[in-house]
Protein backbone atom coordinates (compact mmCIF):
# COMPACT_ATOMS: atom_id res chain seq x y z
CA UNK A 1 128.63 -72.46 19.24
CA UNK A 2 131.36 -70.22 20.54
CA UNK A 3 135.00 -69.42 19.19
CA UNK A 4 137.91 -69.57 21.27
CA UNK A 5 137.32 -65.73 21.91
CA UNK A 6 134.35 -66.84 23.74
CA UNK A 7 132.00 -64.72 21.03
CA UNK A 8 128.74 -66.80 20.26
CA UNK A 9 128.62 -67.89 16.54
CA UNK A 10 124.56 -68.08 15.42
CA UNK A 11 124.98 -65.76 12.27
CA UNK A 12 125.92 -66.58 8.51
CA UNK A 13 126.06 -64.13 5.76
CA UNK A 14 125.20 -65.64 2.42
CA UNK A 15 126.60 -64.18 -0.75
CA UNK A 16 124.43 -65.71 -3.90
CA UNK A 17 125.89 -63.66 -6.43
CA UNK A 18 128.91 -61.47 -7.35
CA UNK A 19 127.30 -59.76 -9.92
CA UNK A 20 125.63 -56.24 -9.36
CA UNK A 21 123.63 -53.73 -11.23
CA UNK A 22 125.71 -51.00 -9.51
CA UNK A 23 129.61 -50.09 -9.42
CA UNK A 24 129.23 -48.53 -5.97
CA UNK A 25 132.32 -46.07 -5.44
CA UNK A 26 134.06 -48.11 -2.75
CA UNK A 27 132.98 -51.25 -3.35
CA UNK A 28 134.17 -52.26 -6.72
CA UNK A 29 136.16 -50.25 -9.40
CA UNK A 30 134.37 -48.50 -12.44
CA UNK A 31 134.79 -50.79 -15.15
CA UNK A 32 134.01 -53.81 -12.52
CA UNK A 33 135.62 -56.42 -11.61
CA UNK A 34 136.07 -60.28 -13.47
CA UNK A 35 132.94 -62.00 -12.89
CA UNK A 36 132.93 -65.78 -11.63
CA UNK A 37 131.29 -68.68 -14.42
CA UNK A 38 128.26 -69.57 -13.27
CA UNK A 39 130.00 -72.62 -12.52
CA UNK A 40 132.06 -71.50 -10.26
CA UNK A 41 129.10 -70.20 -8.02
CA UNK A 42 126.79 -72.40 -5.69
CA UNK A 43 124.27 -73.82 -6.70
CA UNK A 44 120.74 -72.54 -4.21
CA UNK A 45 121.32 -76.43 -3.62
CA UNK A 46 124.58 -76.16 -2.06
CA UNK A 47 124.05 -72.99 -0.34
CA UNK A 48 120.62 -74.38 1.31
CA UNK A 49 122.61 -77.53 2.24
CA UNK A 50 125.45 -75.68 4.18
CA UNK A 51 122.43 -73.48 5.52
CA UNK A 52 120.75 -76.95 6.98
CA UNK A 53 124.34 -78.20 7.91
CA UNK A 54 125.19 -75.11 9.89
CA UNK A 55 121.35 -75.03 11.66
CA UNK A 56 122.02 -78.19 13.54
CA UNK A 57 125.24 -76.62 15.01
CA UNK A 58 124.14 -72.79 16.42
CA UNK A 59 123.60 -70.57 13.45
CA UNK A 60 119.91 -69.16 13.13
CA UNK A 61 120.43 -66.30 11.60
CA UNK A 62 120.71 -65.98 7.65
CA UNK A 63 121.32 -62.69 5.89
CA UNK A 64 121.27 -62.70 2.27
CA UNK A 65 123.90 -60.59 0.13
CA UNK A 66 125.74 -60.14 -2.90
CA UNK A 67 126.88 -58.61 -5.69
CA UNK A 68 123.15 -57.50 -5.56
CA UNK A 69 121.37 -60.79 -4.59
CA UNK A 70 117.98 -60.06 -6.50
CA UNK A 71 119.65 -60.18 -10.09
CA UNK A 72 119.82 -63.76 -9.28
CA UNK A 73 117.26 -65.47 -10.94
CA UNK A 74 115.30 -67.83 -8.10
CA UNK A 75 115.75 -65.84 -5.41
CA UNK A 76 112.51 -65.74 -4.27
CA UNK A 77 111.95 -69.58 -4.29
CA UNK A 78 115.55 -70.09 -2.44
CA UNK A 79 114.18 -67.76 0.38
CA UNK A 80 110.81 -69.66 0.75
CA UNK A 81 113.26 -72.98 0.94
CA UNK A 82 114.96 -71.50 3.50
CA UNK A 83 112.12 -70.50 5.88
CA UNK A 84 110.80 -74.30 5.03
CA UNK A 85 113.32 -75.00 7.22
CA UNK A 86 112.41 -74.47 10.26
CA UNK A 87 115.32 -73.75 11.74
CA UNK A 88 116.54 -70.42 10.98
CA UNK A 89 114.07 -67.57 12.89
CA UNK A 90 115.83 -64.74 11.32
CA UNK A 91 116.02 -64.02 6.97
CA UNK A 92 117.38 -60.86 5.74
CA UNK A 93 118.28 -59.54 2.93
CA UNK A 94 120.44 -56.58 1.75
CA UNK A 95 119.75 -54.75 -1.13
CA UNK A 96 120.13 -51.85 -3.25
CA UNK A 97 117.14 -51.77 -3.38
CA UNK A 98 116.67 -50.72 -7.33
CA UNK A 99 115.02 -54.22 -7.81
CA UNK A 100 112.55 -54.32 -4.76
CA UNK A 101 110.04 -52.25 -5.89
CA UNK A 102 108.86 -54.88 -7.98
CA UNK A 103 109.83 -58.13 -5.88
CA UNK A 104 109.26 -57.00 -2.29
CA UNK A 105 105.47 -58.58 -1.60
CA UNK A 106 106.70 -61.82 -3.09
CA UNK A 107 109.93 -61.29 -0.85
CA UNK A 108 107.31 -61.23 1.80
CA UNK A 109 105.15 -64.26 1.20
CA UNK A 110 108.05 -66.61 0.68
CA UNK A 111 109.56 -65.90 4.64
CA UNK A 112 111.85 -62.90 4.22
CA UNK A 113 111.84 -61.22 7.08
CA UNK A 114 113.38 -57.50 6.86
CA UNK A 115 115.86 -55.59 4.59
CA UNK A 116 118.90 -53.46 4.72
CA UNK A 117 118.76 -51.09 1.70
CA UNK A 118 121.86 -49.24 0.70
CA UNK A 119 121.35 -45.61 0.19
CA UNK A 120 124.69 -43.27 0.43
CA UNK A 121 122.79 -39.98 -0.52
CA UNK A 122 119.22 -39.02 -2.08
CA UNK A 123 120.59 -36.47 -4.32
CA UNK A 124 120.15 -37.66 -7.89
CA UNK A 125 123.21 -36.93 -9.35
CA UNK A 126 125.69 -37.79 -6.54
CA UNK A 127 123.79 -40.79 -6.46
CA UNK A 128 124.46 -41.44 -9.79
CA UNK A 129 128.49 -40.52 -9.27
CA UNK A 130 128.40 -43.28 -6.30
CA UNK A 131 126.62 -46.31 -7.83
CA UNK A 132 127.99 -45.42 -11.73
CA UNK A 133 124.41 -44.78 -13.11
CA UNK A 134 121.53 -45.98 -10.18
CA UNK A 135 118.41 -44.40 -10.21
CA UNK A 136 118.34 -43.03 -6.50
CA UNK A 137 114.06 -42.81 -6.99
CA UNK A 138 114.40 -46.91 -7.83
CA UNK A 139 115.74 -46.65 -4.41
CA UNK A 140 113.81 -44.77 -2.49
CA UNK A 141 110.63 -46.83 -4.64
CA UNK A 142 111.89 -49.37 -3.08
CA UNK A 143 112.14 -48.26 0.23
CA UNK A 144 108.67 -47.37 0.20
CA UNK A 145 107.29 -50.88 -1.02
CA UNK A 146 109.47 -52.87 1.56
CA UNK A 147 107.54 -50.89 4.21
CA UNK A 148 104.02 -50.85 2.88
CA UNK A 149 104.72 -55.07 2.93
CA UNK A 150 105.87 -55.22 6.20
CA UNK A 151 109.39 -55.73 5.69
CA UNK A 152 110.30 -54.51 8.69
CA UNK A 153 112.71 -53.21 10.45
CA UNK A 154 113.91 -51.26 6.88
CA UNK A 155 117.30 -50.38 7.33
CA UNK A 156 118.75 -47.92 5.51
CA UNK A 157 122.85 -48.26 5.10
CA UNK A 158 124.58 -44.85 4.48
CA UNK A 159 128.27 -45.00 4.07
CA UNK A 160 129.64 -42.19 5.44
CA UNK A 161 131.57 -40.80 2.04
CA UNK A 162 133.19 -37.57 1.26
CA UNK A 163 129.23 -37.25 -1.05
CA UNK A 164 127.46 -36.73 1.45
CA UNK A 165 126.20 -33.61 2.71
CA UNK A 166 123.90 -31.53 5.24
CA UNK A 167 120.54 -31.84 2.54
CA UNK A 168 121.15 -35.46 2.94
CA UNK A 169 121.21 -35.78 6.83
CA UNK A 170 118.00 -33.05 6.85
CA UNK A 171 116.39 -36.05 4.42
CA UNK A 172 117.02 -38.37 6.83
CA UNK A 173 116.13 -36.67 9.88
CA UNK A 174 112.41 -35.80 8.06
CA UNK A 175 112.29 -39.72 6.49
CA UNK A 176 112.70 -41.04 10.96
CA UNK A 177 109.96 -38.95 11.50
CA UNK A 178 107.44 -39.75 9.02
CA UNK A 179 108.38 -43.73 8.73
CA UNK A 180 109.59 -46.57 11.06
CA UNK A 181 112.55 -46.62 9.87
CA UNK A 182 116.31 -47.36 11.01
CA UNK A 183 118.76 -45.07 9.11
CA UNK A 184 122.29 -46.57 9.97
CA UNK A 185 125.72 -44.08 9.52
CA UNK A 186 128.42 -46.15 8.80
CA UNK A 187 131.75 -45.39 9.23
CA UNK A 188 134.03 -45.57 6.18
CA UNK A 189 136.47 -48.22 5.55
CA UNK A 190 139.58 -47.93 4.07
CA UNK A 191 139.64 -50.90 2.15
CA UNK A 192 141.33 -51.41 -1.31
CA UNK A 193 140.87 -48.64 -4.35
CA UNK A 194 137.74 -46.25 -4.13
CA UNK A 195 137.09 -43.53 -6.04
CA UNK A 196 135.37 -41.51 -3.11
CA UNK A 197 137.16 -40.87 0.50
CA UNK A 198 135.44 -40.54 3.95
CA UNK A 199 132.96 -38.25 4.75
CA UNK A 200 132.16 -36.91 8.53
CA UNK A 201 132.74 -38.51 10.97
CA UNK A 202 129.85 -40.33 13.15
CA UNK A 203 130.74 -37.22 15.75
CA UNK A 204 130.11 -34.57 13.48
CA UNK A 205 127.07 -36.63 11.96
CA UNK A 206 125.29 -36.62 15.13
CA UNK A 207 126.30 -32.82 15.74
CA UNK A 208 124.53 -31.90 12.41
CA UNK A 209 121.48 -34.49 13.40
CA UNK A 210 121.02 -32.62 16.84
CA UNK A 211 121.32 -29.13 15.26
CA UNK A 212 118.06 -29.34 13.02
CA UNK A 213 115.83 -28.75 16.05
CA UNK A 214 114.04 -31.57 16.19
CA UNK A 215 115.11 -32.80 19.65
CA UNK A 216 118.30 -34.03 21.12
CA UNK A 217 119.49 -37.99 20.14
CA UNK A 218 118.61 -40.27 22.89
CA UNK A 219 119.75 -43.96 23.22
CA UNK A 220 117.00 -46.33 21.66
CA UNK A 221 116.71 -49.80 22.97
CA UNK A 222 115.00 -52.53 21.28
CA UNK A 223 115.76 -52.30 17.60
CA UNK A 224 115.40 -55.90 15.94
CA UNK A 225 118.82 -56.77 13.99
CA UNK A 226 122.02 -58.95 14.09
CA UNK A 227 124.67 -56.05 14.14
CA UNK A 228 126.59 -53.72 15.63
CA UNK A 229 124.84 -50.62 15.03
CA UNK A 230 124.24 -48.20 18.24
CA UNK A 231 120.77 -46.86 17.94
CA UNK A 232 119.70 -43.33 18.85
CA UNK A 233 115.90 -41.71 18.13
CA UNK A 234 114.68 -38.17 18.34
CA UNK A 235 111.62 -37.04 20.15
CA UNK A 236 108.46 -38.37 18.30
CA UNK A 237 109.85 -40.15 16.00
CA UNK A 238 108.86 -43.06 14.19
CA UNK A 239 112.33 -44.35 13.38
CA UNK A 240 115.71 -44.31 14.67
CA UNK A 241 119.55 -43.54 14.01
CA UNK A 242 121.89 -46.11 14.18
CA UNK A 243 125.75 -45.62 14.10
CA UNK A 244 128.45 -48.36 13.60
CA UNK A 245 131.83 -47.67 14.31
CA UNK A 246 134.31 -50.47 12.71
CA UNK A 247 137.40 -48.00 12.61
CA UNK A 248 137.12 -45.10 15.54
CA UNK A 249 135.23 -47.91 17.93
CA UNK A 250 135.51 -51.08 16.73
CA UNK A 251 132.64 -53.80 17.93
CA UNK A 252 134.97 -57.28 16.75
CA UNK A 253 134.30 -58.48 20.43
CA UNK A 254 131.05 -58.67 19.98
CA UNK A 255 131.17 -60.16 16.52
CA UNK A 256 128.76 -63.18 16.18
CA UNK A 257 128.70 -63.74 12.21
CA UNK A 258 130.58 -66.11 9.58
CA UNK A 259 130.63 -65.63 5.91
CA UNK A 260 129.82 -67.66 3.02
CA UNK A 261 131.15 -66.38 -0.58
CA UNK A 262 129.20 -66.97 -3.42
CA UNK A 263 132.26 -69.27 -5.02
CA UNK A 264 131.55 -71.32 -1.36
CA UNK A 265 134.55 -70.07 0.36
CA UNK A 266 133.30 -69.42 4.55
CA UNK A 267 135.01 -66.51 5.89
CA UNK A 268 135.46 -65.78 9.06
CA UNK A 269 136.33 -62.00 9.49
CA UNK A 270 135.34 -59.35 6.50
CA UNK A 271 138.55 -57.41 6.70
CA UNK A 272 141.29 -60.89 6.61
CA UNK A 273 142.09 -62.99 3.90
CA UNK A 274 141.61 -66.63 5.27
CA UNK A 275 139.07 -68.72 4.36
CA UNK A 276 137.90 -72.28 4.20
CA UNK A 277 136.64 -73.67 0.52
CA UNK A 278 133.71 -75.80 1.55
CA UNK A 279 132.82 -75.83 -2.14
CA UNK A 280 135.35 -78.41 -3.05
CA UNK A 281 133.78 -80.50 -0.05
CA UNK A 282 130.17 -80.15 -1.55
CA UNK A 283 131.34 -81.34 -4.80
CA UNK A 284 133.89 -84.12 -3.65
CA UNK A 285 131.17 -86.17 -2.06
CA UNK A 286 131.62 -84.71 1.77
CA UNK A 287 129.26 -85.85 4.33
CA UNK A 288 126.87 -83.25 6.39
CA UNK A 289 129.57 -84.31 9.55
CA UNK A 290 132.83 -82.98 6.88
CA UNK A 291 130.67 -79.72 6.20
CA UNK A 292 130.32 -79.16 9.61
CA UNK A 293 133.81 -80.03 10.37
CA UNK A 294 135.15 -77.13 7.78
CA UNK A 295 132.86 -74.62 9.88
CA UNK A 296 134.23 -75.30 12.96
CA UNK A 297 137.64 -74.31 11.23
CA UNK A 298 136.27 -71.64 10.16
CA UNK A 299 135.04 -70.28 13.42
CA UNK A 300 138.73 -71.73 15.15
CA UNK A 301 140.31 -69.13 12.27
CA UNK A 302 138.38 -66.19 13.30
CA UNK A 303 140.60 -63.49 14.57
CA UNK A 304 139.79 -61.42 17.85
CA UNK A 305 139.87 -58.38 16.33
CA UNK A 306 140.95 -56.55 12.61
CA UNK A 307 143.77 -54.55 11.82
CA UNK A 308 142.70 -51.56 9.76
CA UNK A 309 143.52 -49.32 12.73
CA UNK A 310 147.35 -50.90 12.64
CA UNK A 311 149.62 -49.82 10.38
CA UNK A 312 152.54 -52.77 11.12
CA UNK A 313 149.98 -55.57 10.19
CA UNK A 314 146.97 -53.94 7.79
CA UNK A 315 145.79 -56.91 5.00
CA UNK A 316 146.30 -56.43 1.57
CA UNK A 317 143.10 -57.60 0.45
CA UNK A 318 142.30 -59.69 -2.72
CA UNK A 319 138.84 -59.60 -2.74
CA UNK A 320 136.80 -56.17 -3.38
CA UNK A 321 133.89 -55.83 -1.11
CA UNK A 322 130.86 -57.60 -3.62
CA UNK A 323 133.36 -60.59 -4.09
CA UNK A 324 132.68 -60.85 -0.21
CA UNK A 325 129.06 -59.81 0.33
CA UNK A 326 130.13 -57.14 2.66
């Protein structure tokens, strides 16, 4: 399946939940946002049935988000659903990874694939400051079980915020030399109230990697994932460094994913407001064919590029980032 930008569509991002055990910084104010009824979220029978729906027309690709997706309760059993299938090759899953600790081997059995863990700094109390209260050793727990059960490629996401700082990139270039493991600088986005600003940019990041003397950044080739990160490794090194760019060199060209809400609204660009309720359609008595139908609007709708980096047409967005799924 292609859009009329000629971009090949095989990628849907699942939200399950909007709720979260975190109030990360730039992703939802501190006293959190109004949570849906849980009748107002999908059912794992409606989200596996647009899964199957969309399977037969291109997308084989399925990451799972939130909110946090494992405080749903199910999860696991929704994932091993999914891989019973048969038609999606790819399940991932991203995380804060507070929870995984204690649910990553049965992850594993039931046909996850790989995680992305978010992890904006490893120092304790800045950690704290960024997630209102997370326990960055939950984290970093979890980081450690994903990879002991081979849920690999781990993937760490590290927003580039105005919190981190040089003892975090040192962690970082240590952790890619011990573990196989991709850590993944993103740039920040301006997007709706925060209570943190951007950090350095992916420039200066890569100065302050290089400068530890442990090698010069090289291009890295061959790094499993559906994004837009550009990877870079260091001389014997396990892991690698990816950077992605969505503001100083955005990759929308290359975009190959749709979202699905967790209220069962698709999306087709993070940073626009239009969407597509396929929820009403699930619940009205639509046919597979009708489901379908509402995805291929969905992919007709999706822009050729966003507009952060324009200040005559930037969105005013309505949903905060875990009302999406990021």
């Amino acid at each position: 399946m292609y859009d009329c930008h000629n971009r090949q569509i095989n990628y849907l991002r699942v939200s399950v939940t909007d709720r979260c055990n975190f109030r990360c910084a730039y992703c939802m104010p501190e006293q959190g946002v109004p949570m849906l009824s849980h009748a107002d979220i999908l059912t794992y029978e409606e989200l596996l049935r647009v899964i199957k729906v969309v399977s037969c027309h291109g997308v084989s690709k399925i990451r799972l988000t939130g909110g946090e997706p494992l405080v749903r309760k199910g999860i696991v059993n929704f994932i091993q659903n999914i891989a019973a299938l048969k038609t999606i090759t790819d399940i991932s899953l991203t995380t804060n990874g507070s929870l995984l600790a204690g649910m990553a081997g049965e992850l594993k059995a039931a046909g996850l694939n790989r995680v992305n863990i978010s992890l904006d700094t490893v120092d304790p109390e800045q950690f704290r400051n960024i997630t209102h209260g997370g326990n960055v050793f939950e984290t970093l727990k979890g980081m450690e079980t994903a990879l002991a059960v081979g849920l690999v490629p781990v993937k760490l996401n590290v927003v580039l915020t105005n919190m981190i700082t040089e003892s975090d990139v040192a962690f970082f270039v240590n952790l890619v030399h011990r573990e196989p493991v991709a850590v993944r600088f993103i740039e920040y986005m301006p997007i709706g109230e925060s209570r943190v600003g951007p950090g350095p940019s992916i420039g200066e990041i890569k100065t302050m990697i290089n400068s530890f003397g442990r090698g010069v950044l090289k291009p890295a080739l061959n790094v499993q994932g559906n994004g837009p990160a550009k990877y870079f490794s260091l001389p014997q090194a396990k892991g690698t460094f990816g950077f992605i760019t969505p503001i100083s060199e955005h990759f929308c060209g290359l975009c190959n994913r749709i979202r699905l809400t967790a209220d069962g609204k698709f999306k087709p660009c993070l940073l626009a407001n239009k969407e597509v309720d396929v929820k009403a359609a699930l619940r009205g008595g639509a046919s597979d064919d009708d489901i379908a139908e509402l995805f291929y609007q969905t992919i007709a709708h999706k822009p050729e590029g966003h507009t952060l980096t324009n200040p005559g047409k930037q969105t005013n967005f309505y949903r905060k980032m875990s009302q999406i799924g990021g």
